[in-house]
Protein backbone atom coordinates (compact mmCIF):
# COMPACT_ATOMS: atom_id res chain seq x y z
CA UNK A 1 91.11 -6.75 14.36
CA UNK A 2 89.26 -7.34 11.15
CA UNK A 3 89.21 -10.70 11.23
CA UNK A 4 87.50 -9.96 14.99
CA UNK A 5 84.64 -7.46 13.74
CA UNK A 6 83.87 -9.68 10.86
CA UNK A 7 83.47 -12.66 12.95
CA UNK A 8 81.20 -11.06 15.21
CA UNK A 9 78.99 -9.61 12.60
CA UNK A 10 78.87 -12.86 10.95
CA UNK A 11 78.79 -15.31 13.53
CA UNK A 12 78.16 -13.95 16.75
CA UNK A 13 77.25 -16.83 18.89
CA UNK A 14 79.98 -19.30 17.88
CA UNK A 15 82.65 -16.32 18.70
CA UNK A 16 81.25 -15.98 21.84
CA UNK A 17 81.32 -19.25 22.48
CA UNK A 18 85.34 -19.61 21.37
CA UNK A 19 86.00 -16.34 23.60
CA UNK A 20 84.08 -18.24 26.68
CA UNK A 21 86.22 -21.16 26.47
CA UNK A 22 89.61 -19.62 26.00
CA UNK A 23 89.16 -17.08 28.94
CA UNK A 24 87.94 -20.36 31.47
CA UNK A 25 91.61 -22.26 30.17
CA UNK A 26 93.30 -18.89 30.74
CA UNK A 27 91.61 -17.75 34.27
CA UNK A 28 89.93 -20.92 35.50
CA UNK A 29 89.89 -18.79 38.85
CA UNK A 30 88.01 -16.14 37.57
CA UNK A 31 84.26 -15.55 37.43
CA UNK A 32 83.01 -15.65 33.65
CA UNK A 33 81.93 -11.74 32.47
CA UNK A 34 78.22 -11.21 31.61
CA UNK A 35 77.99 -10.79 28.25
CA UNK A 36 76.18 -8.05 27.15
CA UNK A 37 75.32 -7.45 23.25
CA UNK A 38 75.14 -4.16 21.97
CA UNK A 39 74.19 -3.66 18.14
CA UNK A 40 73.16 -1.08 15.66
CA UNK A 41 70.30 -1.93 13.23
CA UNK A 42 67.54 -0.30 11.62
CA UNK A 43 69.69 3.33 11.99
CA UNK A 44 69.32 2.60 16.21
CA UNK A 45 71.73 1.73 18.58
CA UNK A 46 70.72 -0.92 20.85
CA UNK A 47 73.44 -0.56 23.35
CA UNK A 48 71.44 -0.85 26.70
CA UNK A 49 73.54 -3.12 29.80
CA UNK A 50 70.57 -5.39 29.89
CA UNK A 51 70.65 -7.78 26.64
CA UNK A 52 66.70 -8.57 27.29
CA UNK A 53 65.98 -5.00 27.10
CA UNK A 54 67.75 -4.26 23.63
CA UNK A 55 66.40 -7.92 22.62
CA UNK A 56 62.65 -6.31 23.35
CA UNK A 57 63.38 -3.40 21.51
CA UNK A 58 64.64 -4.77 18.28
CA UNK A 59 61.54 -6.65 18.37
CA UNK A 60 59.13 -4.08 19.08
CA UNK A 61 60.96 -1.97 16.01
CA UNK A 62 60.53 -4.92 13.46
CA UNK A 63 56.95 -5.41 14.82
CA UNK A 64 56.37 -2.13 13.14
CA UNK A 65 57.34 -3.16 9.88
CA UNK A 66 57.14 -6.85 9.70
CA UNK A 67 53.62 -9.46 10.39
CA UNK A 68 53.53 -12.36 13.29
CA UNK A 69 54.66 -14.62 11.18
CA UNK A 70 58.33 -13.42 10.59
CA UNK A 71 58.54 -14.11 14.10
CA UNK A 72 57.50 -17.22 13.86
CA UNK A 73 59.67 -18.09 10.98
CA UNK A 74 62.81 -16.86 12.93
CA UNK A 75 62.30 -17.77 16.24
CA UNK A 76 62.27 -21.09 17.97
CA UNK A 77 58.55 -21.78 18.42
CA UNK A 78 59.14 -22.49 22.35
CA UNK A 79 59.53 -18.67 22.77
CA UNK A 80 56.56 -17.78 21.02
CA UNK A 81 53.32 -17.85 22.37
CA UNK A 82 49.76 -16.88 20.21
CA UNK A 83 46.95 -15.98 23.09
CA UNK A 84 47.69 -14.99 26.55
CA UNK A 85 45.87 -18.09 27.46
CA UNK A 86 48.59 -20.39 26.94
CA UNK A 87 50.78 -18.28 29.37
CA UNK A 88 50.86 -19.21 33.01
CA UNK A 89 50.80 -16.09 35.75
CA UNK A 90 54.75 -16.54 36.49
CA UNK A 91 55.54 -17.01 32.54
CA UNK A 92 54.11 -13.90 31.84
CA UNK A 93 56.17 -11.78 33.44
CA UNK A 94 59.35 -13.19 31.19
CA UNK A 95 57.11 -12.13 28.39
CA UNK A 96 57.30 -9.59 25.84
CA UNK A 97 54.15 -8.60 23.89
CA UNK A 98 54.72 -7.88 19.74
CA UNK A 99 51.04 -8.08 19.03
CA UNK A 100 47.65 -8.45 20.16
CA UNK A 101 47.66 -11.97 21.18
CA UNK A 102 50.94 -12.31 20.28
CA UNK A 103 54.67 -12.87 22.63
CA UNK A 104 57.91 -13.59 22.57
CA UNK A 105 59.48 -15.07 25.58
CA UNK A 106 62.59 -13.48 26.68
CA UNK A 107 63.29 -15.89 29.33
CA UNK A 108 66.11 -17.44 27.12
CA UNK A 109 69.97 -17.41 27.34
CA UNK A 110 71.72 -14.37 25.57
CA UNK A 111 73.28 -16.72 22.96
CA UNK A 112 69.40 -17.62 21.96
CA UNK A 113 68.66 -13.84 21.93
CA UNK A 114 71.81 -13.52 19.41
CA UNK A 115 70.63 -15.91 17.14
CA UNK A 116 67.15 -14.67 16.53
CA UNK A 117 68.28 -10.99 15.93
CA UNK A 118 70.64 -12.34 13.48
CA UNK A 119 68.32 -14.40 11.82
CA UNK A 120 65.78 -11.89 11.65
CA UNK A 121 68.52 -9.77 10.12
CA UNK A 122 69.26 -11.92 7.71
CA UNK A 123 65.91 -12.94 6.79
CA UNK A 124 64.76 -9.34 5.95
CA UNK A 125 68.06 -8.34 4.68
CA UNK A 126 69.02 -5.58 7.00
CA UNK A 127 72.25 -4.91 9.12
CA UNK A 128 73.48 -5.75 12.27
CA UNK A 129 76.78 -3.47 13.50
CA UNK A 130 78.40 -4.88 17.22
CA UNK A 131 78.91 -2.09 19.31
């Protein structure tokens, strides 16, 4: 089991990823769980059933400590958007707003959501617990 929890601290996505593949061999017949990630960081839990909604709220936490442009150092430019101008009407409800003139998309697959919480982690040199 340690081997487990230090994997998914460590390397969250490509675990997933292993887990996904070895449950499809084992029970093609079965219909693949939603995964749902649940973390502690910054003395929170984020352990809501809806990944985008604990994805927002990291965000908006490190939005209160961090500028724009850790964002945009951490997260794929194609989910950031500067200026609600270059958001179309049915974009910008799959938006999430970290600053004046400033969004992330969450319209991305939970696996992208991982990897920019753990990057952002890693860049400002906090920790990230799986719940």
């Amino acid at each position: 089991m340690e081997k487990i929890t230090e994997l998914m601290e460590k390397y969250p996505t490509e675990l997933y990823d292993v887990v996904d593949k070895l449950y499809n061999e084992k029970f093609p017949n079965k219909k693949n769980p939603k995964l749902v990630f649940k973390f502690r960081a910054l003395g929170k839990n984020y352990d809501g059933d809806i990944v985008s909604n604990n994805y927002k709220s990291f965000l908006s936490d490190i939005s209160k400590i961090h500028s724009p442009e850790l964002f945009e150092t951490c997260i794929t430019s194609g989910y950031i958007y500067r200026g609600d101008k270059e958001i179309g009407k049915k974009q910008m409800k799959q938006m999430h707003k970290i600053y004046d003139n400033f969004y992330v998309s969450c319209y991305s697959s939970t696996e992208v959501k991982i990897k920019h919480i753990m990057t952002i982690a890693d860049l400002i040199g906090i920790d990230v617990k799986i719940l």
